[in-house]
Protein backbone atom coordinates (compact mmCIF):
# COMPACT_ATOMS: atom_id res chain seq x y z
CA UNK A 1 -181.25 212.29 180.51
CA UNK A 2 -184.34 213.23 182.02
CA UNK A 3 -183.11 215.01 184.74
CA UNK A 4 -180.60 217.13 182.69
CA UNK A 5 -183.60 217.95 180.19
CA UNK A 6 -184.80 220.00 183.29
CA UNK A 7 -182.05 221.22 184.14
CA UNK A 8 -181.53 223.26 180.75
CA UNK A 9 -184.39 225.21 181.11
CA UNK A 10 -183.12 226.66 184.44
CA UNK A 11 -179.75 226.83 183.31
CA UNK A 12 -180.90 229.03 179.99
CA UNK A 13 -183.45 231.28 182.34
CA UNK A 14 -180.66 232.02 184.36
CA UNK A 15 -178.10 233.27 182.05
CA UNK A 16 -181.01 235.38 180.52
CA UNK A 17 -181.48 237.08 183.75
CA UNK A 18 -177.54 237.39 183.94
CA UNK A 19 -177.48 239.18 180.65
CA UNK A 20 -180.58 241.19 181.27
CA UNK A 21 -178.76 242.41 184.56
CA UNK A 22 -175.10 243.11 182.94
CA UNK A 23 -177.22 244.63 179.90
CA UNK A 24 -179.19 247.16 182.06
CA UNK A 25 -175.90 247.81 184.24
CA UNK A 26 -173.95 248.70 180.71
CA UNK A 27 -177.13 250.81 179.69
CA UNK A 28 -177.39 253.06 183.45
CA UNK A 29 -173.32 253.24 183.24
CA UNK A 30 -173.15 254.70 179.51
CA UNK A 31 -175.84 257.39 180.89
CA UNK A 32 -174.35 258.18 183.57
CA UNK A 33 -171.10 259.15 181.88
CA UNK A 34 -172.65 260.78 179.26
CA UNK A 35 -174.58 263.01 181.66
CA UNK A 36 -170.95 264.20 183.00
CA UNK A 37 -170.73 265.76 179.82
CA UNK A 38 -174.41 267.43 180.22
CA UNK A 39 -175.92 270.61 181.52
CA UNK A 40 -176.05 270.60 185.37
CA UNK A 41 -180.13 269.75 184.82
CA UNK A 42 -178.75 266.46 183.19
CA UNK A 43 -176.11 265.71 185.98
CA UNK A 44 -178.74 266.03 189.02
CA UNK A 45 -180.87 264.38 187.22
CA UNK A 46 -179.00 261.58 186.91
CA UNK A 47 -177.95 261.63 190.29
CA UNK A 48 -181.65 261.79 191.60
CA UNK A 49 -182.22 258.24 189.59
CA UNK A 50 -179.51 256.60 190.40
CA UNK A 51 -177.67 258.00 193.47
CA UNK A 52 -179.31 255.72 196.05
CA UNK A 53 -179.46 252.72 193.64
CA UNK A 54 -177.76 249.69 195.84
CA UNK A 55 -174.34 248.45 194.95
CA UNK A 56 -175.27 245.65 193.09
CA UNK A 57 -176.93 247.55 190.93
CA UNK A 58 -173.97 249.63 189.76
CA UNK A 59 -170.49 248.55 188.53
CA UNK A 60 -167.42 250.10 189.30
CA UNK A 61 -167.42 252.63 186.56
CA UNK A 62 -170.74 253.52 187.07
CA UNK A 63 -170.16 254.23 191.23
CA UNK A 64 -167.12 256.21 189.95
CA UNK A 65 -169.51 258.61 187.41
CA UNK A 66 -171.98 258.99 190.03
CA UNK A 67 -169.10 260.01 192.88
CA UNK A 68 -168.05 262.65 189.81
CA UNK A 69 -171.73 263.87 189.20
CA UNK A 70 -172.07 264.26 193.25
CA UNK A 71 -168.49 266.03 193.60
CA UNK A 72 -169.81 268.66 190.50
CA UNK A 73 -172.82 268.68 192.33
CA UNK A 74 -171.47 269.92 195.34
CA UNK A 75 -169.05 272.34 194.04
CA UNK A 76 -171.90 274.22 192.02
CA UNK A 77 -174.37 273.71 195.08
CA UNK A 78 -176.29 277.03 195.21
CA UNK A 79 -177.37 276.00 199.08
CA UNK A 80 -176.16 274.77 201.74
CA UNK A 81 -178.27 272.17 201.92
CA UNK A 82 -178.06 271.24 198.31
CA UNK A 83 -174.17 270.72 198.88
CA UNK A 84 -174.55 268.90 202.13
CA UNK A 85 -176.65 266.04 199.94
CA UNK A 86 -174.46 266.07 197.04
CA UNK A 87 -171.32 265.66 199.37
CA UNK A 88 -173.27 262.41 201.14
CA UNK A 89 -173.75 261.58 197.76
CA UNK A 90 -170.35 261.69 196.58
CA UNK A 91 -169.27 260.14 199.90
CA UNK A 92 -171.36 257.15 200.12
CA UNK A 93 -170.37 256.33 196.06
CA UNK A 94 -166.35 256.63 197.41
CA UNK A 95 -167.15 254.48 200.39
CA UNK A 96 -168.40 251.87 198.10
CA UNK A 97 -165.14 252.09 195.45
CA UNK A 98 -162.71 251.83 198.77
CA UNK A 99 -164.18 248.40 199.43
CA UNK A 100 -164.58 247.20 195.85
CA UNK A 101 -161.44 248.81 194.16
CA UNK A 102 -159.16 250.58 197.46
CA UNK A 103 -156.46 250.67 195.41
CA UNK A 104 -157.54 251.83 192.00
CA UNK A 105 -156.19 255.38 190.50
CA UNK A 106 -159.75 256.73 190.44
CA UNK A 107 -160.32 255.62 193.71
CA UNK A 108 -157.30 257.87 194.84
CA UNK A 109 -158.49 260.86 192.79
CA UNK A 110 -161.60 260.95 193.97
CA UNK A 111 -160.90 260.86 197.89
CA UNK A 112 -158.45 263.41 196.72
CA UNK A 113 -161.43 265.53 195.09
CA UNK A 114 -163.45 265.11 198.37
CA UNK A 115 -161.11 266.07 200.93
CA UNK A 116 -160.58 269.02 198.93
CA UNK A 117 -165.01 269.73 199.82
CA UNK A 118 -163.97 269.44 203.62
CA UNK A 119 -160.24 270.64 203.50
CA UNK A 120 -159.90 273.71 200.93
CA UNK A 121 -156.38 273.87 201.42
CA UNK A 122 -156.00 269.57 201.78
CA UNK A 123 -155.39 267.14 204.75
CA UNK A 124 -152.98 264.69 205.25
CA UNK A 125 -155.67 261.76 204.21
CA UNK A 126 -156.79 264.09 200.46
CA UNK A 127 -152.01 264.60 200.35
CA UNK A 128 -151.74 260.62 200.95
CA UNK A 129 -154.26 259.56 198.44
CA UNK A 130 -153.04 261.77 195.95
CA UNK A 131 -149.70 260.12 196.55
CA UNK A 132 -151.12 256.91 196.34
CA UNK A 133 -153.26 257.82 192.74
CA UNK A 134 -149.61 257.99 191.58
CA UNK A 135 -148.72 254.26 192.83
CA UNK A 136 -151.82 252.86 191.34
CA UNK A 137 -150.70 254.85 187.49
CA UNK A 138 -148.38 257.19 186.77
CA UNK A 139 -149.64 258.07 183.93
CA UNK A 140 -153.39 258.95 183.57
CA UNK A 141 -154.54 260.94 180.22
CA UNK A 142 -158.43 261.25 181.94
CA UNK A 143 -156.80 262.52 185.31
CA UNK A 144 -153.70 263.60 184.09
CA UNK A 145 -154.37 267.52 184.51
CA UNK A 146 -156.36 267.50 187.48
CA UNK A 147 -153.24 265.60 189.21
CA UNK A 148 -151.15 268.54 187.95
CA UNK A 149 -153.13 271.33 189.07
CA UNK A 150 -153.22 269.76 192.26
CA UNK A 151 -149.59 269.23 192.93
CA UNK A 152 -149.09 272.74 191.88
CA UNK A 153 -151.23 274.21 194.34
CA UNK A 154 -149.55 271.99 196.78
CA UNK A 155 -146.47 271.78 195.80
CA UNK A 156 -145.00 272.79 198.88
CA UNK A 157 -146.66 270.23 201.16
CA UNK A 158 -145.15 267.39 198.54
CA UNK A 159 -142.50 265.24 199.20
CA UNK A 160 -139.34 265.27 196.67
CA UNK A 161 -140.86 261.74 194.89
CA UNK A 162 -144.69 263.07 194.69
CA UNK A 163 -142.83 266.11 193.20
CA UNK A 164 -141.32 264.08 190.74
CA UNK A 165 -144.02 262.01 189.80
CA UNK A 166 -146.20 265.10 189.09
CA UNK A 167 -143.72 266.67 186.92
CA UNK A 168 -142.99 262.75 184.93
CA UNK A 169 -146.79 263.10 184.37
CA UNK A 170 -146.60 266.64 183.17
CA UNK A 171 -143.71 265.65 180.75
CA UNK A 172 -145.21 262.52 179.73
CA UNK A 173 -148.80 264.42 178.81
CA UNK A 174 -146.80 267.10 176.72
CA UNK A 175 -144.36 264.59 175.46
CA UNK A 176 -147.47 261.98 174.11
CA UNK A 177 -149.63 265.23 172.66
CA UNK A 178 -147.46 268.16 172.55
CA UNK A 179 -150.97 270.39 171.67
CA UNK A 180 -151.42 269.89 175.55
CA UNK A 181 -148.54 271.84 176.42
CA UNK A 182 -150.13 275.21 175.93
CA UNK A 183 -152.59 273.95 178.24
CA UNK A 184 -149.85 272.12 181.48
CA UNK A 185 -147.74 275.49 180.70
CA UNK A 186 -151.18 277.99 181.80
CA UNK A 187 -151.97 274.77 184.86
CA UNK A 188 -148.17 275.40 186.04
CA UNK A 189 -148.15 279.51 185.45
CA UNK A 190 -144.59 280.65 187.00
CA UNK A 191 -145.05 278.11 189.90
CA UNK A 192 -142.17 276.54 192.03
CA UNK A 193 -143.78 273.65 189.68
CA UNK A 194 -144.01 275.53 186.71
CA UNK A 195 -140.06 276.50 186.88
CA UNK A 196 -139.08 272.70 187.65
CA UNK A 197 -141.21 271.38 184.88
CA UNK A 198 -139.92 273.92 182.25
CA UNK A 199 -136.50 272.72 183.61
CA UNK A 200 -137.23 269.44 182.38
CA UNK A 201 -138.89 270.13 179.09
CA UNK A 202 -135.71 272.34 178.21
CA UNK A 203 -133.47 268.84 178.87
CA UNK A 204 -132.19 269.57 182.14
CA UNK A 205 -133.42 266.75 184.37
């Protein structure tokens, strides 16, 4: 009895610490997706406090809003060197998601996202992950148009399946929330992918 009398206090300081660590990891996650949603002063803001935090400070989620922040970052870079930190940034916050979640939809997108930083017009790696976002979910209603704008820019480099996926995804979207369509029909314009998918949506595939 004694010795599990002594035992409680450790046990009890210990799952406080555990709960003071997942609260303050819920806390730094919640800002950092709300500061996707701020001015650009809010987004490298966040960034500068939290972009070098180490991994066990961060959860999934959180790596992934970071990797966003750093991929907005460097798209809206005013320098060169501004954009060469923000793509490190966005880098080192994908590295860590291939080793904790390879596999996950996000995961894909984002690798997508970057190659696009190095590749404008996409490499075989950004083309394969892309492909892959689509094994992982093949339906996605926070990714969902950023998929389609991509395979219509690339629609030509797409095999038949990636095709189809895209355009299951496009129905799917317009299908679940037909206010949307408006918005897939001006993503798709009078594409090779805008033709097929108005194919569809008019019942003939």
């Amino acid at each position: 009895m004694k010795g599990a009398a002594l035992a409680m206090p450790t046990i009890c300081m210990g799952l406080a610490i555990w709960a003071a660590s997942t609260a303050s990891q819920e806390w730094t996650t919640q800002s950092i997706l709300l500061a996707m949603h701020g001015s650009r002063d809010d987004r490298l803001a966040m960034l500068a406090d939290h972009a070098d935090d180490p991994p066990e400070a961060l959860g999934d989620r959180a790596t992934a809003g970071l990797a966003e922040l750093a991929l907005m970052a460097a798209t809206q870079a005013p320098s060169r060197g501004e954009r060469s930190l923000a793509k490190a940034r966005a880098g080192r916050q994908i590295e860590r998601l291939t080793c904790t979640r390879p596999n996950g939809v996000t995961t894909q997108v984002l690798i997508t996202q970057f190659d696009l930083l190095e590749h404008p017009f996409a490499s075989s790696r950004g083309l394969q992950a892309y492909a892959a976002s689509y094994r992982s979910a093949p339906f996605r209603m926070q990714e969902g148009r950023w998929r389609i704008a991509y395979g219509t820019a690339l629609w030509r480099r797409l095999p038949d399946e990636v095709r189809q996926n895209m355009l299951n995804e496009a129905e799917w979207l317009t299908r679940f929330n037909g206010d949307q369509r408006v918005a897939i029909e001006k993503l798709l314009g009078d594409s090779p992918a805008g033709v097929a998918y108005q194919f569809r949506m008019a019942g003939g595939a």
